[in-house]
N, C-alpha and C. Protein backbone atom coordinates (compact mmCIF):
# COMPACT_ATOMS: atom_id res chain seq x y z
N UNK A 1 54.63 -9.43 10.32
CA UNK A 1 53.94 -9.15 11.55
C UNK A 1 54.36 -7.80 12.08
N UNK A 2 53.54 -7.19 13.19
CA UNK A 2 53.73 -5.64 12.92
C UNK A 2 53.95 -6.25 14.79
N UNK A 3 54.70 -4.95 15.37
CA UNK A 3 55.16 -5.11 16.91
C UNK A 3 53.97 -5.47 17.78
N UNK A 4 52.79 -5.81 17.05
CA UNK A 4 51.53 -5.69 18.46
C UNK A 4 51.20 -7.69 17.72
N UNK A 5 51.93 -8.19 17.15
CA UNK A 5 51.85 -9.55 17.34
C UNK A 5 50.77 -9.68 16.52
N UNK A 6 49.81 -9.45 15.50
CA UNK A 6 48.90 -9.94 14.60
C UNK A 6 49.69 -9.58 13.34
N UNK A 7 49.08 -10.32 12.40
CA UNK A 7 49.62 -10.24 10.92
C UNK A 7 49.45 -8.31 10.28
N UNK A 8 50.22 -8.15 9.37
CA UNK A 8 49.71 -6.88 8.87
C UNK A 8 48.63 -7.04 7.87
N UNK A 9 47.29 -5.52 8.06
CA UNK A 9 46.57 -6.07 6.49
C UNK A 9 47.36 -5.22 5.68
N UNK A 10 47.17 -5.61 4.39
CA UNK A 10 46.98 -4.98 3.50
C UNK A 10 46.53 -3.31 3.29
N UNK A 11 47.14 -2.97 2.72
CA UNK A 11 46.55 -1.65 2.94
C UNK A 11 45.19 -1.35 1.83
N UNK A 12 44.25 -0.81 2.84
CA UNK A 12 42.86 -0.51 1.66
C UNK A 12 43.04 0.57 0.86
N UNK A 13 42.22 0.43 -0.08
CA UNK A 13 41.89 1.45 -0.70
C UNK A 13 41.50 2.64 -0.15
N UNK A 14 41.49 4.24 -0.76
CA UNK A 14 40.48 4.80 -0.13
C UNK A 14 39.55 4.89 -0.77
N UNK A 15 38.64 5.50 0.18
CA UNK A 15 36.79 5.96 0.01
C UNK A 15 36.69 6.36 -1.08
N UNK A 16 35.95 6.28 -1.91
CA UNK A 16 35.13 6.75 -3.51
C UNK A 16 34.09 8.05 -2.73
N UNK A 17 34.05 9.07 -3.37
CA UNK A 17 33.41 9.64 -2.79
C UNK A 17 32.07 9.77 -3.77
N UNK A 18 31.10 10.02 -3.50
CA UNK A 18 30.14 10.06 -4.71
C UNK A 18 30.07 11.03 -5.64
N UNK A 19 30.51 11.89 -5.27
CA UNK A 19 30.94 13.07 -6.06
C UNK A 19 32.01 12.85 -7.12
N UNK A 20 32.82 11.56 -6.43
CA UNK A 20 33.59 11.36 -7.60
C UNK A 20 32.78 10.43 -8.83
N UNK A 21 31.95 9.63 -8.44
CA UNK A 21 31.35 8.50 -9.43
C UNK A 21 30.17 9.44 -10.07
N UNK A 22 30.06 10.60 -9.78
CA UNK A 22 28.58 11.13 -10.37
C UNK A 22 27.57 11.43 -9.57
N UNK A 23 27.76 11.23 -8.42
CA UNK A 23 26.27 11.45 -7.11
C UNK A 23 26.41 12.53 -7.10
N UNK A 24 25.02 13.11 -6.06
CA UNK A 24 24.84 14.24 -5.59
C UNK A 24 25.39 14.60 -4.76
N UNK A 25 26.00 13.64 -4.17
CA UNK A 25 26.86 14.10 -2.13
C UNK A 25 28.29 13.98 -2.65
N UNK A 26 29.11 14.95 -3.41
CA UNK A 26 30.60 15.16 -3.45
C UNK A 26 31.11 15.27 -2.19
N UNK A 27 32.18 14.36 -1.95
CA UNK A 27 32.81 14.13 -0.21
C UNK A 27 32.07 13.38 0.40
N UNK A 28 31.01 12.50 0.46
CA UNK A 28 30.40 11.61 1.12
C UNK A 28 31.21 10.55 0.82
N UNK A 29 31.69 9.70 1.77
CA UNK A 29 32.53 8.32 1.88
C UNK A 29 31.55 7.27 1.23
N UNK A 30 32.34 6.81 0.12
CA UNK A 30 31.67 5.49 -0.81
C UNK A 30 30.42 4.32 0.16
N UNK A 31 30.90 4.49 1.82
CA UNK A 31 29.72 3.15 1.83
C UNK A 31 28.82 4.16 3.10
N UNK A 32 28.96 5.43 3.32
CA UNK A 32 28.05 6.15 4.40
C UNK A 32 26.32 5.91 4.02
N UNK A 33 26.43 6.36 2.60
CA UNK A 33 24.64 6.53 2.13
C UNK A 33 24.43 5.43 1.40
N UNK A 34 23.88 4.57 1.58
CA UNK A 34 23.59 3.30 0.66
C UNK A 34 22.26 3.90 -0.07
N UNK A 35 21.11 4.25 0.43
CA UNK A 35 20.00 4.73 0.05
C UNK A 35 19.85 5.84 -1.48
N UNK A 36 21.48 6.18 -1.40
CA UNK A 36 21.40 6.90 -3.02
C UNK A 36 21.87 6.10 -3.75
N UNK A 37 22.80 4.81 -3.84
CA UNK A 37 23.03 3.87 -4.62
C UNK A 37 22.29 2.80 -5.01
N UNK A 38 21.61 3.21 -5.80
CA UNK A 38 20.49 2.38 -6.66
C UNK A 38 19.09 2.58 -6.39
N UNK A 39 18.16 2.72 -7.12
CA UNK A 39 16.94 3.05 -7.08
C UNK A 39 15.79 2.09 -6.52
N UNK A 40 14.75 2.68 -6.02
CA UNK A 40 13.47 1.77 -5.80
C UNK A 40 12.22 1.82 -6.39
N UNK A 41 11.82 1.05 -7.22
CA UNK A 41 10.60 1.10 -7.75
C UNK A 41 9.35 0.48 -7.32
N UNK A 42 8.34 0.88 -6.77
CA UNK A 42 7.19 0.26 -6.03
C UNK A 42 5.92 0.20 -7.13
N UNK A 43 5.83 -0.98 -7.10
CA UNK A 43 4.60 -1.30 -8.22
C UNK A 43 3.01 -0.72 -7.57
N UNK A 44 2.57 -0.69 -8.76
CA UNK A 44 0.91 -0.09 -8.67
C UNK A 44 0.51 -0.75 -7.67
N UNK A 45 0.87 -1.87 -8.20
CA UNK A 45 -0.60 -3.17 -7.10
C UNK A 45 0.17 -2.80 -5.04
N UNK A 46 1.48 -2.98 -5.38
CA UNK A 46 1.81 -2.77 -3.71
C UNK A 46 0.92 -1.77 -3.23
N UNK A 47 1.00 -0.74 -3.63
CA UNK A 47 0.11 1.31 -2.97
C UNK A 47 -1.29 0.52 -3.21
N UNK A 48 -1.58 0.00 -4.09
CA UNK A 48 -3.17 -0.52 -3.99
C UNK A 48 -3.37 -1.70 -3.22
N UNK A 49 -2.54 -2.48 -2.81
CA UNK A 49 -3.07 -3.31 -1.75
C UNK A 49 -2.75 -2.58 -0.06
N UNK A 50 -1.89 -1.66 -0.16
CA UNK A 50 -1.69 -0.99 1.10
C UNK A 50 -2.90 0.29 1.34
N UNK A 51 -3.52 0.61 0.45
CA UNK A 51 -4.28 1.30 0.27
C UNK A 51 -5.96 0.45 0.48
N UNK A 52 -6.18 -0.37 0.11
CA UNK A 52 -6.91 -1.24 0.63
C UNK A 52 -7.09 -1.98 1.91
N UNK A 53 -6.10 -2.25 2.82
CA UNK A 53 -5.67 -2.62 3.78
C UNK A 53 -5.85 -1.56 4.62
N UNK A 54 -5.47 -0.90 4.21
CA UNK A 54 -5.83 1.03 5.29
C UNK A 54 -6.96 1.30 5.28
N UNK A 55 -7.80 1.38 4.10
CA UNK A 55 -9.30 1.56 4.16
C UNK A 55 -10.48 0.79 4.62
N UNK A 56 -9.91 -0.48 4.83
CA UNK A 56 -10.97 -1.81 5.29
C UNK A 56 -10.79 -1.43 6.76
N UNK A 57 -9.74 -0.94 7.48
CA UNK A 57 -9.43 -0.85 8.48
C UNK A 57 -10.09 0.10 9.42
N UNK A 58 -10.54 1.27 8.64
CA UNK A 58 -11.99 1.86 9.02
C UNK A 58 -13.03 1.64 9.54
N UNK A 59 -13.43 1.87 11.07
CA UNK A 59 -14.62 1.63 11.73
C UNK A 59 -15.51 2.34 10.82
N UNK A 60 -16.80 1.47 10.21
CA UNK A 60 -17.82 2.44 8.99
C UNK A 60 -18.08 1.88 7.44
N UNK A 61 -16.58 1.25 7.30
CA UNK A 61 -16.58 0.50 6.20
C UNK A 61 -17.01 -0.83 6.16
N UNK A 62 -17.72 -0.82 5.92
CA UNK A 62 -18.45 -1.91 5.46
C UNK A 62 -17.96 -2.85 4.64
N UNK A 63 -17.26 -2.49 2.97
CA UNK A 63 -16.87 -3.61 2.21
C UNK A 63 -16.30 -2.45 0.94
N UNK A 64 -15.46 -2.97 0.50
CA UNK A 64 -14.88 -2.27 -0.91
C UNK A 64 -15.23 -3.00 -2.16
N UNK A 65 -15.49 -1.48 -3.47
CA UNK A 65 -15.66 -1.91 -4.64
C UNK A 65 -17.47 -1.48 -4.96
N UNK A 66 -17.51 -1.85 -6.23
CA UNK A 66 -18.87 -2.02 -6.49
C UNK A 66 -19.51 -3.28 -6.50
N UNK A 67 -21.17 -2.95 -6.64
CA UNK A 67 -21.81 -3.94 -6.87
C UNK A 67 -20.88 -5.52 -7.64
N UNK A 68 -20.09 -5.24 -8.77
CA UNK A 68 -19.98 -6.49 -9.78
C UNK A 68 -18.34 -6.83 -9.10
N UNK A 69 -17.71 -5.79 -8.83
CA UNK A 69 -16.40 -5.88 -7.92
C UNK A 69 -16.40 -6.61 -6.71
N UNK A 70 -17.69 -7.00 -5.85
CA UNK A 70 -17.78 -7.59 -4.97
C UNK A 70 -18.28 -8.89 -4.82
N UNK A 71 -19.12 -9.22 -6.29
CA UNK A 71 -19.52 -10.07 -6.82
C UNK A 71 -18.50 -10.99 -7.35
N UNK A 72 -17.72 -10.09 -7.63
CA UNK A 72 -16.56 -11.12 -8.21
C UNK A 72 -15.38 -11.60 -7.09
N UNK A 73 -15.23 -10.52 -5.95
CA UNK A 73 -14.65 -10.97 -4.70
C UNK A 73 -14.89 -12.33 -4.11
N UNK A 74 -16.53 -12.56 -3.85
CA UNK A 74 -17.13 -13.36 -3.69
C UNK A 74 -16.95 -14.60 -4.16
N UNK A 75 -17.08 -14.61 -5.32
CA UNK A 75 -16.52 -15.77 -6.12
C UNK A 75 -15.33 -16.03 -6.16
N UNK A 76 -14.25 -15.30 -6.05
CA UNK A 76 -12.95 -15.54 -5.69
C UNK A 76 -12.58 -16.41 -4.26
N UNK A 77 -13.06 -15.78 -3.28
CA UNK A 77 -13.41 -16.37 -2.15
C UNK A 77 -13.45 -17.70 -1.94
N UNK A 78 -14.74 -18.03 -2.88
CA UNK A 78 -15.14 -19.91 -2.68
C UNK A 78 -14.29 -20.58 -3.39
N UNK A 79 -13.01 -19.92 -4.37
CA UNK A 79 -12.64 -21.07 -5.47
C UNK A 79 -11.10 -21.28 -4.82
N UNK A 80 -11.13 -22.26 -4.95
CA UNK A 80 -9.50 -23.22 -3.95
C UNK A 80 -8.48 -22.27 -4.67
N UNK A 81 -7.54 -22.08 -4.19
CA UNK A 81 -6.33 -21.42 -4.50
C UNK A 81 -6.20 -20.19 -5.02
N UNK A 82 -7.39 -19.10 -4.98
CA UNK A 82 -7.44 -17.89 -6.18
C UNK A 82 -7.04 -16.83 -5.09
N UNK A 83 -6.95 -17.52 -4.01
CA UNK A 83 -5.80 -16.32 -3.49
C UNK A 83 -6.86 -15.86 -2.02
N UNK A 84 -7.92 -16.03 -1.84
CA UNK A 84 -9.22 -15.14 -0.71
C UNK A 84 -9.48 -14.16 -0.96
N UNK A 85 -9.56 -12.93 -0.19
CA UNK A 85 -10.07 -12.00 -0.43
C UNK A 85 -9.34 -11.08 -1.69
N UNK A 86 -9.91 -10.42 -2.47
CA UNK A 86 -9.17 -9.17 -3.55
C UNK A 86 -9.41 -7.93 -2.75
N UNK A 87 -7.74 -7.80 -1.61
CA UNK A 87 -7.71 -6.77 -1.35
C UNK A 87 -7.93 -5.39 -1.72
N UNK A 88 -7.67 -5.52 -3.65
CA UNK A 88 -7.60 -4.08 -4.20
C UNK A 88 -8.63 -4.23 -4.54
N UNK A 89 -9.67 -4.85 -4.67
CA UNK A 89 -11.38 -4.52 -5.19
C UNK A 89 -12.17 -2.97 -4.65
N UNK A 90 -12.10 -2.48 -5.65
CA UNK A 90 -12.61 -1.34 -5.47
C UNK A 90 -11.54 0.02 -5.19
N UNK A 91 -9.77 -0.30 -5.58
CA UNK A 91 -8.74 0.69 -5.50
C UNK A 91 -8.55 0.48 -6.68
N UNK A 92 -8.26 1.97 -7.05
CA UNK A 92 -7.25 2.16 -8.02
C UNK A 92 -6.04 3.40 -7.95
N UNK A 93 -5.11 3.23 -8.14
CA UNK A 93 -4.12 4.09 -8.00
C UNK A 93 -2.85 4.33 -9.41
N UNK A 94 -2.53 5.14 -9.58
CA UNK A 94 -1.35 5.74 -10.33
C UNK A 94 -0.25 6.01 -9.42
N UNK A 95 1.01 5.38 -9.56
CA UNK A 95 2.04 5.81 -8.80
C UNK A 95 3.00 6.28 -10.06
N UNK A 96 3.61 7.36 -9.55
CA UNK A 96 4.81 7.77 -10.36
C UNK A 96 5.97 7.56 -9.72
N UNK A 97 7.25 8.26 -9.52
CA UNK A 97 8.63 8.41 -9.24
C UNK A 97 8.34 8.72 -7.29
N UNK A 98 7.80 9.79 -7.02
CA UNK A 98 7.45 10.40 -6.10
C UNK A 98 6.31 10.17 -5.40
N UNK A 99 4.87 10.32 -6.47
CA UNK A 99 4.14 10.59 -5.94
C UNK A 99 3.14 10.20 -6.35
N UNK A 100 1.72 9.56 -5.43
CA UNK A 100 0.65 8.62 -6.14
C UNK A 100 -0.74 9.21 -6.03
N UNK A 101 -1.30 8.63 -6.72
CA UNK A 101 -3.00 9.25 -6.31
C UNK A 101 -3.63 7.92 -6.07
N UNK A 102 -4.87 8.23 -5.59
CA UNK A 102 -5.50 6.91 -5.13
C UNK A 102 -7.44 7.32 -5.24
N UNK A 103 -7.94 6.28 -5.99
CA UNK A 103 -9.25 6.47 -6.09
C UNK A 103 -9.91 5.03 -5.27
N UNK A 104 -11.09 5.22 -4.53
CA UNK A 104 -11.50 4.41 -3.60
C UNK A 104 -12.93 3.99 -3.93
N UNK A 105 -13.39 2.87 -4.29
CA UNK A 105 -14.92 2.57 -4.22
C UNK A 105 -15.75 1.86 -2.68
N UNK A 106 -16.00 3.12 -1.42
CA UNK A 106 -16.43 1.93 -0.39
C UNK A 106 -17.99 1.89 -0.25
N UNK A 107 -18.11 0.52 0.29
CA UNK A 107 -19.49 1.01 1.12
C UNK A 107 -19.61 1.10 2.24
N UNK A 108 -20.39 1.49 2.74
CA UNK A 108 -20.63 2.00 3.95
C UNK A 108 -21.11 1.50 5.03
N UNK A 109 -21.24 1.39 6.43
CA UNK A 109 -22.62 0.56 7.24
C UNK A 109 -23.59 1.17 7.12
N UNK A 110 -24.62 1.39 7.52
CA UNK A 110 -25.77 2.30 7.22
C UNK A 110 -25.41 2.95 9.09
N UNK A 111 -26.42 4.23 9.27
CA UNK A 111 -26.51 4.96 10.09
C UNK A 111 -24.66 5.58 10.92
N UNK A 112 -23.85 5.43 9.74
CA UNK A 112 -22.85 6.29 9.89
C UNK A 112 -22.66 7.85 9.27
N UNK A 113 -21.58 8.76 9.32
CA UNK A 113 -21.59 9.55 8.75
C UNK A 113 -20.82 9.42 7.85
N UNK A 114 -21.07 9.46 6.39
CA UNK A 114 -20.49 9.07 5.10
C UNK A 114 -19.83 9.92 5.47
N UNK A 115 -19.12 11.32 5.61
CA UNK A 115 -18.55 12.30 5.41
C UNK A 115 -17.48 11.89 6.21
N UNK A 116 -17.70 11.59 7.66
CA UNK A 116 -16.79 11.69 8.78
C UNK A 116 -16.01 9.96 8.24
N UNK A 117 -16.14 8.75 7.89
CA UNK A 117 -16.04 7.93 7.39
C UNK A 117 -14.86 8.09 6.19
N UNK A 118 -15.21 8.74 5.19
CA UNK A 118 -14.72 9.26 4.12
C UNK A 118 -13.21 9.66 4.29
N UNK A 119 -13.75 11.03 5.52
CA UNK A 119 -12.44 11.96 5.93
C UNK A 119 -11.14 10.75 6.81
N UNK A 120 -11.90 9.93 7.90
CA UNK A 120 -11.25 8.89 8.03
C UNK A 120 -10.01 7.91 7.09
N UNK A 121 -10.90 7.60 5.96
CA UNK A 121 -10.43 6.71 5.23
C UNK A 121 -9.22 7.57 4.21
N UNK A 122 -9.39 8.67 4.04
CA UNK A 122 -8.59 9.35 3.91
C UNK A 122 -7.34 9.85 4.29
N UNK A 123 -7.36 9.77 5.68
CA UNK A 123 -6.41 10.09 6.94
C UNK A 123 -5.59 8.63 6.91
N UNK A 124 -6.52 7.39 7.04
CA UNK A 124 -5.61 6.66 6.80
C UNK A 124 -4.89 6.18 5.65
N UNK A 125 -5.01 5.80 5.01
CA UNK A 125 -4.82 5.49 3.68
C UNK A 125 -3.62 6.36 3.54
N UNK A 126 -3.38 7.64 3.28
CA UNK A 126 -2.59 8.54 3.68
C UNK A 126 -1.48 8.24 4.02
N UNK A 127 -2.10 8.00 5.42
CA UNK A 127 -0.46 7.73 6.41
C UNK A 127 0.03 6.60 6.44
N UNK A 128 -0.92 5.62 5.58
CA UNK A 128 -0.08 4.05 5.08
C UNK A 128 0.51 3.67 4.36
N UNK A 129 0.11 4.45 3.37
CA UNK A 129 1.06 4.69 2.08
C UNK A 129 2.16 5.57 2.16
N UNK A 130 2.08 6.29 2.64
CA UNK A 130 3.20 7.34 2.83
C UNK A 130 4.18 7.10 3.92
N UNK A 131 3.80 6.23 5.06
CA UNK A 131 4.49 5.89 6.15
C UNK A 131 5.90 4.33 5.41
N UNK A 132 4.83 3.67 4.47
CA UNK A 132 5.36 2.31 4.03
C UNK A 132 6.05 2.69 2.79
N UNK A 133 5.91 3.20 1.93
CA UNK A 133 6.69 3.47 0.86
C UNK A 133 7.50 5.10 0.75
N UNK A 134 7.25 6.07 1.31
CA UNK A 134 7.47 7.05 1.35
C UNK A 134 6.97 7.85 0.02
N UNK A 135 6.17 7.70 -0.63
CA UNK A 135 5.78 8.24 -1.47
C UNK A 135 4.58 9.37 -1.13
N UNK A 136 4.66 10.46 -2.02
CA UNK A 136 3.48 11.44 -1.43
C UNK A 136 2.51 11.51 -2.21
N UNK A 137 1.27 10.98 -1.05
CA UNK A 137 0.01 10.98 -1.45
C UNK A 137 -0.51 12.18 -2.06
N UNK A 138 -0.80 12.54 -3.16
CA UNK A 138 -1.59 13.75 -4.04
C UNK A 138 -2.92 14.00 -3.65
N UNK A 139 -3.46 12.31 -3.63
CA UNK A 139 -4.97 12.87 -3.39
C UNK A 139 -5.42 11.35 -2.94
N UNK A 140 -6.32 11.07 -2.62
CA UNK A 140 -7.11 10.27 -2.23
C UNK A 140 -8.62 10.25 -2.59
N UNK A 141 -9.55 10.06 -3.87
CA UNK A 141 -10.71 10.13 -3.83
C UNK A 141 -11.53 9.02 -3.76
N UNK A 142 -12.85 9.31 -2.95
CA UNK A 142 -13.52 8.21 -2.70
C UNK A 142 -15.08 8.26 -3.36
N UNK A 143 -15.41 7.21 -3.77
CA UNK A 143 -16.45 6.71 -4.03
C UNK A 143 -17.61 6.50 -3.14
N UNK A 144 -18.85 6.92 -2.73
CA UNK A 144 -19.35 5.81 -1.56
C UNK A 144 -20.53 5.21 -2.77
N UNK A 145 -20.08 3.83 -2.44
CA UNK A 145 -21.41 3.15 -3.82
C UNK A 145 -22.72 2.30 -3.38
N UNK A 146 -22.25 2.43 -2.25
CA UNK A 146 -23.74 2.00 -1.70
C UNK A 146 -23.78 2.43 0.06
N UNK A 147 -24.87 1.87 0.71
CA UNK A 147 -24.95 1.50 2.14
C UNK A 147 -25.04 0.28 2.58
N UNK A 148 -24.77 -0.51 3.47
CA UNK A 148 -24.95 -1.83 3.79
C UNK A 148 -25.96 -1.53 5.27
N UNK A 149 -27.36 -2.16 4.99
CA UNK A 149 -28.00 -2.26 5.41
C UNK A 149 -27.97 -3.09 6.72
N UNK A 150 -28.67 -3.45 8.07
CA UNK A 150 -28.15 -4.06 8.83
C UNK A 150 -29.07 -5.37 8.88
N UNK A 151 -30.02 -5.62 7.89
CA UNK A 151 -30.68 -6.71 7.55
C UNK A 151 -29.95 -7.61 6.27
N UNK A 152 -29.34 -6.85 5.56
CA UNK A 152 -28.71 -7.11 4.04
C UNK A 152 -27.71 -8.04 4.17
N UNK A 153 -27.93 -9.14 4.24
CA UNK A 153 -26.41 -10.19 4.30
C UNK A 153 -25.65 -10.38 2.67
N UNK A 154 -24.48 -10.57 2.91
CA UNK A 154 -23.53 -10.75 1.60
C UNK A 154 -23.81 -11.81 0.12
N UNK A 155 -24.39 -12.67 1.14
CA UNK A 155 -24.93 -13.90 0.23
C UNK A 155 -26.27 -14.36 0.77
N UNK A 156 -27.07 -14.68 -0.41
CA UNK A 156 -28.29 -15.42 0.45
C UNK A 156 -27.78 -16.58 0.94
N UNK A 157 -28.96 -17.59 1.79
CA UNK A 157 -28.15 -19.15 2.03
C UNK A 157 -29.03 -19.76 0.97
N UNK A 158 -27.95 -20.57 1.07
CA UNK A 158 -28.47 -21.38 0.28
C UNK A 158 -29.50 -22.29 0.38
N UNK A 159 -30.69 -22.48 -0.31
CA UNK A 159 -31.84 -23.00 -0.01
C UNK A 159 -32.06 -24.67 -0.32
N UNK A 160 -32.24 -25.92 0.80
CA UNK A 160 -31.92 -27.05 0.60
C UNK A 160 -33.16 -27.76 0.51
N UNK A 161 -33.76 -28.59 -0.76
CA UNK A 161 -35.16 -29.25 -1.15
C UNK A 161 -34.90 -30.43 -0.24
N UNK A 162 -35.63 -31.01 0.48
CA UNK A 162 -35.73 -32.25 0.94
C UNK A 162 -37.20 -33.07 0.79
C-alpha cells in the first residue's frame, strides 16, 4: 500500500508508438488514433443502396430503374419474404479503396425539369455517400428512362368476372 491508503498498481507498460509498429504517425501514443489501426471495407451493394435512398428522395423522381427493373421490383414486392422494395433497382456503382462512381436509371414525373431533377439527384446522392462512408464520389451518371405520366398507374387493377 502506498501512503494515500489504496493498493499500489502495477506499473504499465509504455505507449507503442506507431512509428514504432510500422504506421504513419511515428510518436503518436499506441491508443490516441484508433482509425489507422485496421482497415474498412464498404461493399458495392452498401454505396448502392445509399445511393438509391438519396435519389428516391428527390422531389421529381418518380421511380428507379428500367422498364424490366421495375417489373421485377414489382414482383418482388407481392412475394412474402423477398425483402419489399429493391432499393438498388436501377443503381449501379464501382467502389474502390477511396473512391466510387455511381450510374443511375430514374424516371421522372412528367411536367418537371429533367435537367434541374438530374442536377438534384446528383447533389444528393453525392453528399450521402460521401457524408456516410467518406468515400469520394468521381461521378454520378444518370439515366432518365422514361416519364411517369399523371394518368399512368404502376399496375393495372385487377379485373374481377362475376
Amino acid at each position: 500500500m502506498t501512503d494515500t491508503g489504496l493498493p499500489s498498481r502495477p506499473e504499465t507498460p509504455r505507449a507503442v508508438s506507431l512509428g514504432e509498429r510500422g504506421g504513419k504517425s511515428a510518436g503518436v501514443p499506441h491508443g490516441s488514433d484508433p482509425g489507422s489501426r485496421g482497415r474498412t471495407t464498404i461493399a458495392d451493394g452498401v454505396v448502392a443502396k445509399i445511393a438509391g435512398m438519396a435519389a428516391r428522395d428527390v422531389p421529381g423522381v418518380h421511380s428507379m430503374g428500367g422498364g424490366f427493373a421495375r417489373g421485377m421490383g414489382a414482383m418482388r414486392e407481392r412475394m412474402p419474404g423477398a425483402g419489399g422494395k429493391a432499393v438498388t433497382s436501377g443503381v449501379k456503382v464501382e467502389v474502390g479503396e477511396v473512391q466510387t462512381a455511381v450510374d443511375l436509371e430514374i424516371v421522372v414525373e412528367y411536367g418537371v425539369s429533367i435537367i434541374d431533377v438530374a442536377g438534384d439527384v446528383r447533389v444528393n446522392v453525392i453528399a450521402a455517400i460521401e457524408r456516410m462512408t467518406g468515400l469520394e464520389v468521381v461521378e454520378v451518371n444518370i439515366a432518365v428512362g422514361d416519364v411517369h405520366l399523371p394518368d399512368e398507374s404502376e399496375e393495372q387493377p385487377e379485373r374481377r368476372l362475376e
